[in-house]
C-alpha atoms as a PDB file:
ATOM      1  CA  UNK A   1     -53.089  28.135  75.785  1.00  0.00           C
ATOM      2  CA  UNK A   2     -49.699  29.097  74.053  1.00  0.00           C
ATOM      3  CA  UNK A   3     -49.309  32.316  72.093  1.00  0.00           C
ATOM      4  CA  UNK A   4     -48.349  31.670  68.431  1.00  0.00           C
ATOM      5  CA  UNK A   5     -46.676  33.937  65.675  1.00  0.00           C
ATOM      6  CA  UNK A   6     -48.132  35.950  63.376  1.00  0.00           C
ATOM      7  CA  UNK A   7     -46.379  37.327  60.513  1.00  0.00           C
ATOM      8  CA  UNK A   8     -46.838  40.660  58.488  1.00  0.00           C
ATOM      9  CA  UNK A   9     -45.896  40.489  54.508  1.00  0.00           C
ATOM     10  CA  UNK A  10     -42.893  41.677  54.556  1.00  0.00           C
ATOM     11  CA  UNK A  11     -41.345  38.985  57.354  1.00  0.00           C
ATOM     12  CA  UNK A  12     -43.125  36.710  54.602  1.00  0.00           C
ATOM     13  CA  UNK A  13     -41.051  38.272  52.178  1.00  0.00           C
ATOM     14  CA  UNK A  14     -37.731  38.032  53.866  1.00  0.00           C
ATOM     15  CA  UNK A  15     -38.996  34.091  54.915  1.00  0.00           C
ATOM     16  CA  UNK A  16     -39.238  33.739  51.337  1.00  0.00           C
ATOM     17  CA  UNK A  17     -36.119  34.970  50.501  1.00  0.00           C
ATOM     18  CA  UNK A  18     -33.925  31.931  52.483  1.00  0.00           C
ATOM     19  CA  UNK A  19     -32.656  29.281  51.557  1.00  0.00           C
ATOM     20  CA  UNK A  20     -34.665  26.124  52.978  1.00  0.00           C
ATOM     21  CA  UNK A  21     -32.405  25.550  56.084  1.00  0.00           C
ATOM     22  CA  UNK A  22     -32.691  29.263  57.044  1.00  0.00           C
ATOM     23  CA  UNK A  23     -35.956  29.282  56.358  1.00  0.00           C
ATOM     24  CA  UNK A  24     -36.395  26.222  59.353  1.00  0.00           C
ATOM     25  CA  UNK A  25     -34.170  28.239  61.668  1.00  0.00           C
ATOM     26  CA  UNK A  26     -36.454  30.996  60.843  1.00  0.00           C
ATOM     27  CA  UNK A  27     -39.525  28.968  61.833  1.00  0.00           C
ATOM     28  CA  UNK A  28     -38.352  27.324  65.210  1.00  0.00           C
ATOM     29  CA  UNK A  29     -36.859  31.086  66.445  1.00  0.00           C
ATOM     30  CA  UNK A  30     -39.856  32.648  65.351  1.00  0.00           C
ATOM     31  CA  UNK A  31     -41.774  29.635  67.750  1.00  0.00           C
ATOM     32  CA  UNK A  32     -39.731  30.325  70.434  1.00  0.00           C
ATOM     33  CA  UNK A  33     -40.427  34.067  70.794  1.00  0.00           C
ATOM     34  CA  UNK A  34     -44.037  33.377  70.914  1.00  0.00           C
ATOM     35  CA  UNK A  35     -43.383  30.755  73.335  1.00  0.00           C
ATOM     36  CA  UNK A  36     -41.938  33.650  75.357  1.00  0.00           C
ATOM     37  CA  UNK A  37     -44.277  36.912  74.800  1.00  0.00           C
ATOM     38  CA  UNK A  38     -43.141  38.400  78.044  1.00  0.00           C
ATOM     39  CA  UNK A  39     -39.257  38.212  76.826  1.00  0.00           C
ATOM     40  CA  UNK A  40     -37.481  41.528  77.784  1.00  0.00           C
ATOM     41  CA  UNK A  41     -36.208  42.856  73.575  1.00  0.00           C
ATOM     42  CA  UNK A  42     -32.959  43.724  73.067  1.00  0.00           C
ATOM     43  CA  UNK A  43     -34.195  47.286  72.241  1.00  0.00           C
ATOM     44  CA  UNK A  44     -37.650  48.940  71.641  1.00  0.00           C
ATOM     45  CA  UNK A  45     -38.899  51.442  69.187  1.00  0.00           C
ATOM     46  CA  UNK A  46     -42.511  52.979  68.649  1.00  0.00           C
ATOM     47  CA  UNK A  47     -44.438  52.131  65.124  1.00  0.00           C
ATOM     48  CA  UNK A  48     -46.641  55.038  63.441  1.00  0.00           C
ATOM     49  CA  UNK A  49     -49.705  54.337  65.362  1.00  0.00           C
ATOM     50  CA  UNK A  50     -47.561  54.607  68.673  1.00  0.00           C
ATOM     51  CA  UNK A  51     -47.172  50.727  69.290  1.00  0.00           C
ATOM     52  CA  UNK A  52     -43.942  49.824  71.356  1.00  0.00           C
ATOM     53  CA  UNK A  53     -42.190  47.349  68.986  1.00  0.00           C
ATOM     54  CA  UNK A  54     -39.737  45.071  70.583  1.00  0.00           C
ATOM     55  CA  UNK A  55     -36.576  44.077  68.433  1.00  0.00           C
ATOM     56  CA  UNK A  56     -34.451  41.059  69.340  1.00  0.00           C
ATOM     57  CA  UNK A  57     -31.365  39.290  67.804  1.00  0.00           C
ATOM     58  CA  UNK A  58     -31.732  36.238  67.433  1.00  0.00           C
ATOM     59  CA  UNK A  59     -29.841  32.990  65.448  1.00  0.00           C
ATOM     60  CA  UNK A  60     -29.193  36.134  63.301  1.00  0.00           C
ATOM     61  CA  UNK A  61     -32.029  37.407  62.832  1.00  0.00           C
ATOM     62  CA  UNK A  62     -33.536  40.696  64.190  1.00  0.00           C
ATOM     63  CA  UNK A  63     -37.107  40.159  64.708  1.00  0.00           C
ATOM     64  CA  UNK A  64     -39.287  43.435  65.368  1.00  0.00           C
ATOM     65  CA  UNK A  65     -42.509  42.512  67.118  1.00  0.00           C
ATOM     66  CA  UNK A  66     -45.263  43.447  69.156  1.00  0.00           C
ATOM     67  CA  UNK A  67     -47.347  40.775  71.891  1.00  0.00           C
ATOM     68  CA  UNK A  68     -50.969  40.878  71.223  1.00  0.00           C
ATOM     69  CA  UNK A  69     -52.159  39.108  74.886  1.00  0.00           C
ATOM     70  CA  UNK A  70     -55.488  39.104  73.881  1.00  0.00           C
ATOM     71  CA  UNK A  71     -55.378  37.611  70.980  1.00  0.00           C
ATOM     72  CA  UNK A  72     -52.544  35.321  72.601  1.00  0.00           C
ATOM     73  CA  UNK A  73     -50.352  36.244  69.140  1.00  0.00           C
ATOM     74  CA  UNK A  74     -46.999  37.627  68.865  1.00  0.00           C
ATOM     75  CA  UNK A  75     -47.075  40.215  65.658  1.00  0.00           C
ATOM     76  CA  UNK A  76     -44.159  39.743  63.656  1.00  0.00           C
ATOM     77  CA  UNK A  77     -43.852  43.198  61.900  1.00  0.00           C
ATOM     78  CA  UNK A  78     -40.474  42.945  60.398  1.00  0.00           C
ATOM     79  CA  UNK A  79     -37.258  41.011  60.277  1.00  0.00           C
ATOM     80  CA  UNK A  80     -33.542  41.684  58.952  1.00  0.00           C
ATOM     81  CA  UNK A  81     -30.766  39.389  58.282  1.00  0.00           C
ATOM     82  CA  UNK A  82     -28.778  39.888  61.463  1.00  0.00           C
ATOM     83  CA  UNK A  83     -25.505  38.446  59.698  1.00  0.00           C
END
């Protein structure tokens, strides 16, 4: 069973803020990091409640998330243009 993404508002914000191309490019990198939970971030912070948050750059994007195995999702928290 594959993990999938799950997005918080404001990544649904910035989504829909793109134009429709981005907004693909978007999609299939956000796809791919749940197709890799285990992928080693380019960085890591902690959120509020103590939660390591992993941030990569990606197709310029920086996507901050968090793997949920359990639930086999990949939390989306956040995500700035990377340009």
């Amino acid at each position: 069973m594959r993990y999938r993404p799950v997005f918080s508002d404001s990544a649904v914000v910035f989504f829909a803020s793109l134009s429709r191309r981005r907004q693909r490019k978007f999609l299939d990198r956000a796809l791919e990091l749940a197709g890799d939970p285990f992928l080693v971030p380019d960085f890591r912070s902690e959120d509020d409640d103590g939660r390591e948050i992993g941030h990569v750059l990606v197709d310029d994007f920086i996507f901050s998330y968090w793997p949920d195995h359990a639930a086999r999702v990949v939390m989306i928290v956040d995500v700035e243009d990377g340009e």
